[in-house]
N, C-alpha and C. Protein backbone atom coordinates (compact mmCIF):
# COMPACT_ATOMS: atom_id res chain seq x y z
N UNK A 1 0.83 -1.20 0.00
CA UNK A 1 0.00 0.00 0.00
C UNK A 1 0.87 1.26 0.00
N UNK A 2 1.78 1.36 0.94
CA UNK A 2 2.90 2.11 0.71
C UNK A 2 3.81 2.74 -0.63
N UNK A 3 3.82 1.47 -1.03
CA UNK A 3 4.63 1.64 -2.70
C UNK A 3 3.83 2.18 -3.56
N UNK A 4 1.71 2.80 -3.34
CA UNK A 4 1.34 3.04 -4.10
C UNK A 4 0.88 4.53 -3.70
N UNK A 5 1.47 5.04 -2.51
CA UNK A 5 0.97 6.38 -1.82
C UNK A 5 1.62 7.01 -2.16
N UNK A 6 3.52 6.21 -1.60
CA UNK A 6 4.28 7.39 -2.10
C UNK A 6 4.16 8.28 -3.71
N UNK A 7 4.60 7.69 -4.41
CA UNK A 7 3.99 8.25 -5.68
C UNK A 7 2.90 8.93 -6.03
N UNK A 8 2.07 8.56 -5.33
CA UNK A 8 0.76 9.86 -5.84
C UNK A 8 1.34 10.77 -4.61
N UNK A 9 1.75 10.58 -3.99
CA UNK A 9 1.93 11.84 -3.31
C UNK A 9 2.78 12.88 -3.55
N UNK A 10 3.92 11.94 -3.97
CA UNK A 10 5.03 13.19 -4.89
C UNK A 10 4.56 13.92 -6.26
N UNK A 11 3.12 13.10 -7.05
CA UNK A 11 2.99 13.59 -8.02
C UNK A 11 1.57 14.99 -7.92
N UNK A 12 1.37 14.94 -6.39
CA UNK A 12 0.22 15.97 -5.71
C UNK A 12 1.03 17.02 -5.58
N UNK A 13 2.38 17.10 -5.11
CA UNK A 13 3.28 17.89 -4.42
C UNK A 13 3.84 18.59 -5.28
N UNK A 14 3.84 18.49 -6.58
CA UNK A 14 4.41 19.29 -7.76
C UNK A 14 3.39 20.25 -7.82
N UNK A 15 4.19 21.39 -7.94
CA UNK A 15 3.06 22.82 -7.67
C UNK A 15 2.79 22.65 -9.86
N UNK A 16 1.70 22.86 -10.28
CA UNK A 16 1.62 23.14 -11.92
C UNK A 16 1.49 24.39 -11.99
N UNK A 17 2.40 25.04 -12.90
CA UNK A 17 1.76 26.45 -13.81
C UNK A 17 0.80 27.06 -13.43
N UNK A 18 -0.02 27.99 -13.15
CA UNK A 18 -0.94 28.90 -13.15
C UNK A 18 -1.07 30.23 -14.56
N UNK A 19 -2.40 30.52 -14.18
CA UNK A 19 -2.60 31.39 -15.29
C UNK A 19 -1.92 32.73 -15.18
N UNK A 20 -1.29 32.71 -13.80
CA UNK A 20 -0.76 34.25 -13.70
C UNK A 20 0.37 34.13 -13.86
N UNK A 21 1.47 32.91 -14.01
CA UNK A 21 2.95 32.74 -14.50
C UNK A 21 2.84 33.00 -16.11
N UNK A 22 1.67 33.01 -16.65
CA UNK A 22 1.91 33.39 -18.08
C UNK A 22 1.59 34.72 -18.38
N UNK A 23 1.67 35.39 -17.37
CA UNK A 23 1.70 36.71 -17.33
C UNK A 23 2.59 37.71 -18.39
N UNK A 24 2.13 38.51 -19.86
CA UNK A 24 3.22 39.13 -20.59
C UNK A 24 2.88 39.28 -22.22
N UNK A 25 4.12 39.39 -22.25
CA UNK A 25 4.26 39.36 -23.67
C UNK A 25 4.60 38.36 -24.53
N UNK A 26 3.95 37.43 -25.70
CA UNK A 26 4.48 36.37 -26.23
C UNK A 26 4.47 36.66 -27.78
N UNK A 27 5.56 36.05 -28.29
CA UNK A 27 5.82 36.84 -29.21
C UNK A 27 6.54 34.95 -30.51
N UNK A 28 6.29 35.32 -31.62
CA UNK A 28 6.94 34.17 -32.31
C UNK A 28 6.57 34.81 -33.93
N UNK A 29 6.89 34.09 -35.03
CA UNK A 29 6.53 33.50 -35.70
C UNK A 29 6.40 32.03 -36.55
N UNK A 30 5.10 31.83 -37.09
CA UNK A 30 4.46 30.49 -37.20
C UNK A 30 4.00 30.46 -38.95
N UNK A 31 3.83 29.29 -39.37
CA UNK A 31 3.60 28.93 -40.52
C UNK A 31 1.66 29.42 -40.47
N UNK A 32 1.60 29.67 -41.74
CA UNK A 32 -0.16 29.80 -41.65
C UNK A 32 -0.64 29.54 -43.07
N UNK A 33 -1.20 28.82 -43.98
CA UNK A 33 -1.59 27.99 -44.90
C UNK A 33 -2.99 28.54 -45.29
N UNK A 34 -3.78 28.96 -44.66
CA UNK A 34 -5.39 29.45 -44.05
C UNK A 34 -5.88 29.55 -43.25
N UNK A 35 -7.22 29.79 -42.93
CA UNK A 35 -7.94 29.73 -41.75
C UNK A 35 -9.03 29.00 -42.05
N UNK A 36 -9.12 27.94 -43.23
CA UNK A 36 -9.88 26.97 -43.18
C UNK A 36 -9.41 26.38 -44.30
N UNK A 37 -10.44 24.59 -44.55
CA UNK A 37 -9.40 23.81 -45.07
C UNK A 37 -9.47 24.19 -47.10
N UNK A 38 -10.68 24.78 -47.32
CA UNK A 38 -10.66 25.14 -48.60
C UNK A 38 -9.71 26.49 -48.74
N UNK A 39 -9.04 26.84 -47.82
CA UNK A 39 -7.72 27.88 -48.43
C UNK A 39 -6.90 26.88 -48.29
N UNK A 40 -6.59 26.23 -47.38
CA UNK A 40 -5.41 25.29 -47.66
C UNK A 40 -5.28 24.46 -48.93
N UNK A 41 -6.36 24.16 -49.13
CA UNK A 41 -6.25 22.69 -49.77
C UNK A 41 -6.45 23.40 -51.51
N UNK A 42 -7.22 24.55 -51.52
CA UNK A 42 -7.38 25.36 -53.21
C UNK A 42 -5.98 26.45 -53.16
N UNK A 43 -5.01 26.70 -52.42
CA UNK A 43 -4.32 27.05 -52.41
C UNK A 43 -4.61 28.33 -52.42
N UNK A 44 -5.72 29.39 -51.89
CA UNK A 44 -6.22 30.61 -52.06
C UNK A 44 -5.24 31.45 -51.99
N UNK A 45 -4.40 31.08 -50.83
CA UNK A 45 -3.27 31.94 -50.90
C UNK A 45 -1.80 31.17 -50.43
N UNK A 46 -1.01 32.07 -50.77
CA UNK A 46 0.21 31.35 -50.41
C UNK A 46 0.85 30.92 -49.35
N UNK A 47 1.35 29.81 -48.61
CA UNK A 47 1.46 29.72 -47.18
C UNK A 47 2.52 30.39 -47.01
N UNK A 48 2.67 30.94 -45.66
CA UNK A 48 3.25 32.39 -45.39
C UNK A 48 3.82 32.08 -44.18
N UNK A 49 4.70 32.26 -43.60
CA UNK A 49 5.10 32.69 -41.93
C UNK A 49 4.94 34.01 -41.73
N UNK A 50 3.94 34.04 -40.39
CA UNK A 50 3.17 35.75 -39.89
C UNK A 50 3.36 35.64 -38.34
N UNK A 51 3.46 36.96 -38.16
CA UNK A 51 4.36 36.77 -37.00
C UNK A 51 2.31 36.99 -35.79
N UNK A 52 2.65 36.19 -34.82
CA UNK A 52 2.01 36.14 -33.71
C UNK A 52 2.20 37.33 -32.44
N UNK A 53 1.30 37.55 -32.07
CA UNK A 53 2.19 39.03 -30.70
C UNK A 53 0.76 38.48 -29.97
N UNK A 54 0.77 37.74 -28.75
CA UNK A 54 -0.20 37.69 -27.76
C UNK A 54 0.22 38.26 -26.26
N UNK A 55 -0.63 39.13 -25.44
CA UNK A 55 -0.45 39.67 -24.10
C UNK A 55 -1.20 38.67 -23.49
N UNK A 56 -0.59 38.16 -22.41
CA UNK A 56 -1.68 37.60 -21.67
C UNK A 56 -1.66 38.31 -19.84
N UNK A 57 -2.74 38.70 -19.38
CA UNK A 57 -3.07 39.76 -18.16
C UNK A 57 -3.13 38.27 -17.36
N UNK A 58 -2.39 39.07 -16.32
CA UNK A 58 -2.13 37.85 -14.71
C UNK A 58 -3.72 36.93 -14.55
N UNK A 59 -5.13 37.71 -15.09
CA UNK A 59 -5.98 37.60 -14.65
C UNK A 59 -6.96 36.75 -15.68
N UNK A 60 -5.99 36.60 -16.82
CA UNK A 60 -6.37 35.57 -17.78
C UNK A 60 -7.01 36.07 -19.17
N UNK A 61 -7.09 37.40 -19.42
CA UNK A 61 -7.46 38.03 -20.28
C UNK A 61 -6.33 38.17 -21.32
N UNK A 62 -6.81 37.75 -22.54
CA UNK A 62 -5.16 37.26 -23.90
C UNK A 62 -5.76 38.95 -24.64
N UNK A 63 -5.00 39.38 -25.37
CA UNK A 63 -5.30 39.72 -26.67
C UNK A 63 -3.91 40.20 -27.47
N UNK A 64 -4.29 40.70 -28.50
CA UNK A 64 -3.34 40.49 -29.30
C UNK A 64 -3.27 40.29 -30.97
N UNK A 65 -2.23 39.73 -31.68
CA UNK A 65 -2.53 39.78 -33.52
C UNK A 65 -1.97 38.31 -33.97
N UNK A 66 -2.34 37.74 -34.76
CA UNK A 66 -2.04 36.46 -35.56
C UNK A 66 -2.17 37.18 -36.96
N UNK A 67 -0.79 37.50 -37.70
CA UNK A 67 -0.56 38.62 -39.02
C UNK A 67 -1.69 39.65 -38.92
N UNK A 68 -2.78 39.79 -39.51
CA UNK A 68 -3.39 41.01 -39.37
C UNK A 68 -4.33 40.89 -38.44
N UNK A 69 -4.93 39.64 -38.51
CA UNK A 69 -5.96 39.62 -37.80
C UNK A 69 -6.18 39.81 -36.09
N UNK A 70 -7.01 40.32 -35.30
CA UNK A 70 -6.92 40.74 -34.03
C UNK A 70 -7.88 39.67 -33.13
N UNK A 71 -7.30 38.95 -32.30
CA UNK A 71 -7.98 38.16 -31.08
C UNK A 71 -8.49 39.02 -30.11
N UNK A 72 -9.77 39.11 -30.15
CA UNK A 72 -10.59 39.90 -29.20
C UNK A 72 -11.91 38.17 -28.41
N UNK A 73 -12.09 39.01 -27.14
CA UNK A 73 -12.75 38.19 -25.99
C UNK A 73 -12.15 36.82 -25.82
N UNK A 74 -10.68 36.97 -25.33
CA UNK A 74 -9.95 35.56 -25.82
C UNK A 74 -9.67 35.91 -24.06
N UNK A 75 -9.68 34.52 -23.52
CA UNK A 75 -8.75 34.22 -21.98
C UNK A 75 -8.44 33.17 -22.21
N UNK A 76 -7.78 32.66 -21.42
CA UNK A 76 -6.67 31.58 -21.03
C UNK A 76 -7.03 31.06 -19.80
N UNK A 77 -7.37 29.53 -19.62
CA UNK A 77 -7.85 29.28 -18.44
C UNK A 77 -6.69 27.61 -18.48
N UNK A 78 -6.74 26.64 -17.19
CA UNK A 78 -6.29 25.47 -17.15
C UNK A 78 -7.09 24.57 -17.96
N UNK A 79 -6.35 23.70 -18.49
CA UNK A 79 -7.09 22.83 -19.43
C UNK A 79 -7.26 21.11 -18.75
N UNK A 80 -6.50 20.97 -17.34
CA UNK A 80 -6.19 20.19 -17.80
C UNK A 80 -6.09 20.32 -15.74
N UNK A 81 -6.30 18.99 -14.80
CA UNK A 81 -5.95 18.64 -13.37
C UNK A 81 -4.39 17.40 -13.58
N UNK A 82 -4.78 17.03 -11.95
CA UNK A 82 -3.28 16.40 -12.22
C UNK A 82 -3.86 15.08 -12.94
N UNK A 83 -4.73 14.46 -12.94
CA UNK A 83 -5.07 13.21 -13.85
C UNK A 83 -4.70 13.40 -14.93
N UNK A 84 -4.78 14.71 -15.26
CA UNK A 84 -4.63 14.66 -16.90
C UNK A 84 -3.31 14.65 -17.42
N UNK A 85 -2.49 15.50 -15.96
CA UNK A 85 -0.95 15.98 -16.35
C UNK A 85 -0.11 14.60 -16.31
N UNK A 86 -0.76 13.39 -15.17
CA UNK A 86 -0.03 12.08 -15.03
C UNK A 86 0.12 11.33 -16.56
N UNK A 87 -1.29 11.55 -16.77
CA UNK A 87 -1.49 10.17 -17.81
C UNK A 87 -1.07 11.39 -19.42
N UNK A 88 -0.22 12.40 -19.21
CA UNK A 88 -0.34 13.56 -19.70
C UNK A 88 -1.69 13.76 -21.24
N UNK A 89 -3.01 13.77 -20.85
CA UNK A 89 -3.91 14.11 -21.36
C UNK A 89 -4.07 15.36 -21.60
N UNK A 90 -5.12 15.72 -22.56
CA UNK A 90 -5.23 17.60 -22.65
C UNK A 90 -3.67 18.24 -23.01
N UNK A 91 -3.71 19.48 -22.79
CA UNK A 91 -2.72 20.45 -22.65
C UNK A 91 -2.81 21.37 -21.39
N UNK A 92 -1.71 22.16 -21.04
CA UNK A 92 -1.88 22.60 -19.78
C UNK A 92 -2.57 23.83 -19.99
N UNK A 93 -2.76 24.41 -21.01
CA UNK A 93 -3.70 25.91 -20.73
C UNK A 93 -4.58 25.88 -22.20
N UNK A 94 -5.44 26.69 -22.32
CA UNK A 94 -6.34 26.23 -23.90
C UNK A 94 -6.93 28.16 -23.36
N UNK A 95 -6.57 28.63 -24.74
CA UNK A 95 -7.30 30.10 -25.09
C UNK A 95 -8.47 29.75 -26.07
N UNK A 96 -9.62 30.33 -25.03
CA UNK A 96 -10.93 30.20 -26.16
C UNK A 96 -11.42 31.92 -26.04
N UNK A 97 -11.78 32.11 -27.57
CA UNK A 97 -12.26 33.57 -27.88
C UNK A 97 -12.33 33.22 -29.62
N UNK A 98 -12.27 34.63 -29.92
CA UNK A 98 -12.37 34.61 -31.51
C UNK A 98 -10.85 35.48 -31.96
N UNK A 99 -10.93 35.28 -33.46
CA UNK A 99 -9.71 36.10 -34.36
C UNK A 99 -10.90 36.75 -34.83
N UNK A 100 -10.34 38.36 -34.96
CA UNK A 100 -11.07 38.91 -36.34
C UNK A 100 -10.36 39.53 -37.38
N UNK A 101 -10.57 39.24 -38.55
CA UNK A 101 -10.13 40.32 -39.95
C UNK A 101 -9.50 38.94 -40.22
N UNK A 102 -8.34 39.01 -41.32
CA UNK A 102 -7.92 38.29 -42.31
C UNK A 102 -6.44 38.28 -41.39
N UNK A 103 -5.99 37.12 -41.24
CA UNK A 103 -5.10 36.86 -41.26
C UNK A 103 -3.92 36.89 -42.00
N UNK A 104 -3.80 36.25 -42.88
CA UNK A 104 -2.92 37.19 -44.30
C UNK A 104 -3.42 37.69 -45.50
N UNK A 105 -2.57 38.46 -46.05
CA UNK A 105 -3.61 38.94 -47.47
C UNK A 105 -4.45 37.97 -47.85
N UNK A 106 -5.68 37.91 -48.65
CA UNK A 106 -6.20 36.59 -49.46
C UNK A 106 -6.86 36.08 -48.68
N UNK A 107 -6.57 35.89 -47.56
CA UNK A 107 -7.32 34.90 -46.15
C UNK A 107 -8.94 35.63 -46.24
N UNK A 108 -9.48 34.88 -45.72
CA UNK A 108 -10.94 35.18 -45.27
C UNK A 108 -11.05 35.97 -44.11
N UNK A 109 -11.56 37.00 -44.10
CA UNK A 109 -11.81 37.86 -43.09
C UNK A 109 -12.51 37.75 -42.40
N UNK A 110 -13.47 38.64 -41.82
CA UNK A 110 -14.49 38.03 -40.76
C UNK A 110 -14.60 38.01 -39.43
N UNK A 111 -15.09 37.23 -38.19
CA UNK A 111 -15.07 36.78 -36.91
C UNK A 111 -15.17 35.19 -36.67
N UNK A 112 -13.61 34.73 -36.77
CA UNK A 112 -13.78 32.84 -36.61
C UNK A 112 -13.56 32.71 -34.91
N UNK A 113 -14.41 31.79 -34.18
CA UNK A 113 -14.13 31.56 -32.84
C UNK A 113 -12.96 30.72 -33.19
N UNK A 114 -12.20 30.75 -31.90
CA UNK A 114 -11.18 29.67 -31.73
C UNK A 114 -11.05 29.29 -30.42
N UNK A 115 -10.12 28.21 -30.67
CA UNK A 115 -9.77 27.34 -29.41
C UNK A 115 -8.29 27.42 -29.53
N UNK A 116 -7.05 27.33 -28.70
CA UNK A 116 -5.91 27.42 -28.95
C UNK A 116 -5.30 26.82 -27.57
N UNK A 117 -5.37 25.16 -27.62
CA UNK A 117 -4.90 24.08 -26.71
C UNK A 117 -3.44 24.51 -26.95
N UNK A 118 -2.51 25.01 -25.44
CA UNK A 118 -1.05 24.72 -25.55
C UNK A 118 -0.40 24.46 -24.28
N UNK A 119 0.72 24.12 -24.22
CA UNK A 119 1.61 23.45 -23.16
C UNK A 119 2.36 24.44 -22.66
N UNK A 120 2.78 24.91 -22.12
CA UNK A 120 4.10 25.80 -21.04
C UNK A 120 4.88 24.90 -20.65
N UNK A 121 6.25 25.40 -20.85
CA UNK A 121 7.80 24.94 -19.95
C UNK A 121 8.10 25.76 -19.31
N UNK A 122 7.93 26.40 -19.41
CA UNK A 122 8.37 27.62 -17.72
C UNK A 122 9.35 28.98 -19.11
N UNK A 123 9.57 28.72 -19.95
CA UNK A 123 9.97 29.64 -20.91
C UNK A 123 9.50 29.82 -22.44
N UNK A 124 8.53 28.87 -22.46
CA UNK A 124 7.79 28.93 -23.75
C UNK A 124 6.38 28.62 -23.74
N UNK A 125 5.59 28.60 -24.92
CA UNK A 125 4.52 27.92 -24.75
C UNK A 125 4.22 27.05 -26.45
N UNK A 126 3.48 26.33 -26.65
CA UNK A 126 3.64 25.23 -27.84
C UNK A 126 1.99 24.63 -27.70
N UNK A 127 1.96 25.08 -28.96
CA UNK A 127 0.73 24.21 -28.92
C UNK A 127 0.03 24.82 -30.51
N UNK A 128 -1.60 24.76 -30.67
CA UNK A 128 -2.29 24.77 -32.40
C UNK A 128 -3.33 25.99 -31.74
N UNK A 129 -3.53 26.91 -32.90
CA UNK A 129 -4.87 27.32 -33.12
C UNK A 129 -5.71 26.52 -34.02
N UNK A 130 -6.83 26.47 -33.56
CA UNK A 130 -7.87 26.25 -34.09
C UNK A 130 -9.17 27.24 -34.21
N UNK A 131 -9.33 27.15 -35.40
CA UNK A 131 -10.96 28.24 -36.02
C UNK A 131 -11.72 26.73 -35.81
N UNK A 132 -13.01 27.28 -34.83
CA UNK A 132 -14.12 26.45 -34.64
C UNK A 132 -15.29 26.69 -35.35
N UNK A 133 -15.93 25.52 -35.77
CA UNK A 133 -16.93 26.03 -37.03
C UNK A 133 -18.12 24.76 -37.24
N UNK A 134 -18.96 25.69 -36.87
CA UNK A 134 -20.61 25.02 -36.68
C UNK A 134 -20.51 23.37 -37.73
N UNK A 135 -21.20 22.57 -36.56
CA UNK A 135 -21.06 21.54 -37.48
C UNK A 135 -19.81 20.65 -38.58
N UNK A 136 -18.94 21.30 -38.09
CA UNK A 136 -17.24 20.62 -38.99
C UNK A 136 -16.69 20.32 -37.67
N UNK A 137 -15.48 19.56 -37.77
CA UNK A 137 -14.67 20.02 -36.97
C UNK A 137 -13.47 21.03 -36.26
N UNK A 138 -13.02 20.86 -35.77
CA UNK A 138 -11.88 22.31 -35.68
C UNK A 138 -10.69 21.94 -36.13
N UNK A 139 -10.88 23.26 -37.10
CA UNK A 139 -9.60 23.11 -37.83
C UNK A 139 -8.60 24.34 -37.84
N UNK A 140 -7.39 23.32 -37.58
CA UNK A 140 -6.15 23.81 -37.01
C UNK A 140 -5.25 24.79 -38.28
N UNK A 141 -5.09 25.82 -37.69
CA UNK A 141 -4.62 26.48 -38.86
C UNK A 141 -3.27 28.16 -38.33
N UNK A 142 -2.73 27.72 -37.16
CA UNK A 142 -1.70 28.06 -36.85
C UNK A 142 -1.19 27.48 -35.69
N UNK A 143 0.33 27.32 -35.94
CA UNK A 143 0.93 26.84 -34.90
C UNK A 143 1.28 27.53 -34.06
N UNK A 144 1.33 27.37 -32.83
CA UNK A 144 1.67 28.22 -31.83
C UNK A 144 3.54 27.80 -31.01
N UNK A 145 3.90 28.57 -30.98
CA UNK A 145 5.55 28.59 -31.10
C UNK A 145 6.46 29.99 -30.63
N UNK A 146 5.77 29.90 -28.95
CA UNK A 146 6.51 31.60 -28.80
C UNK A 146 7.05 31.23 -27.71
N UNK A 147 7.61 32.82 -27.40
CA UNK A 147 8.91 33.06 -26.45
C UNK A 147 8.38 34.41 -25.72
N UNK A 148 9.03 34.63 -24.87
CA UNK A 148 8.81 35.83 -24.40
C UNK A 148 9.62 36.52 -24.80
């Protein structure tokens, strides 16, 4: 019984990330193809690297640009308890809100909701945007790849 406490107990005792260590400025650039799969796949426009600039407030409020387009009503919450971090399920933080305007020239403009599942190391963060869309599934259409 012993041999099965210790271990969950050391794995309780690891403090995880919070939403206020991602406190700042994040900054990268990422590959972007479209913002849905008929730009990717008709080639509407040319795939491009555009640079990303997200703030995220101690208090979980993101905003910020993905190339032109502007993320408005976007926060950042935990995605994920320690069940998930053991058996490492989920990701450790997921931004849900929308992009608006066109992402690169040619792109579709507009208001796409998104979801944007990513991981933290204590100096980066890694993970996909996704544009969510009635009835399809979500489709992933920038990578996420920053630094402070």
């Amino acid at each position: 019984m012993l041999a099965f406490l210790l271990p969950a107990c050391s794995l309780l005792a690891t403090e995880p990330a919070t939403v206020s260590d991602l406190a700042g400025e994040w900054h990268g650039t990422n590959h972007f193809s479209g913002i849905n799969y008929e730009e990717a796949t008709q080639k509407k426009i040319g795939a491009k690297d555009v640079q990303a600039i997200l703030h995220i407030s101690a208090d979980g409020k993101v905003t910020g640009r993905i190339g032109g387009a502007e993320l408005t009503n976007c926060i950042v919450a935990l995605n994920r308890g320690w069940f998930g971090r053991r058996f490492h399920l989920w990701t450790d933080f997921i931004i849900r809100g929308q992009v608006v305007g066109a992402v690169a020239s040619g792109s579709e403009g507009g208001i796409h909701p998104i979801n944007a599942p990513f991981n933290f190391d204590g100096t980066g963060i890694s993970g996909s945007m996704f544009a969510i869309y009635p009835v399809k599934y979500p489709y992933p259409f920038f990578s996420l790849r920053l630094s402070r």
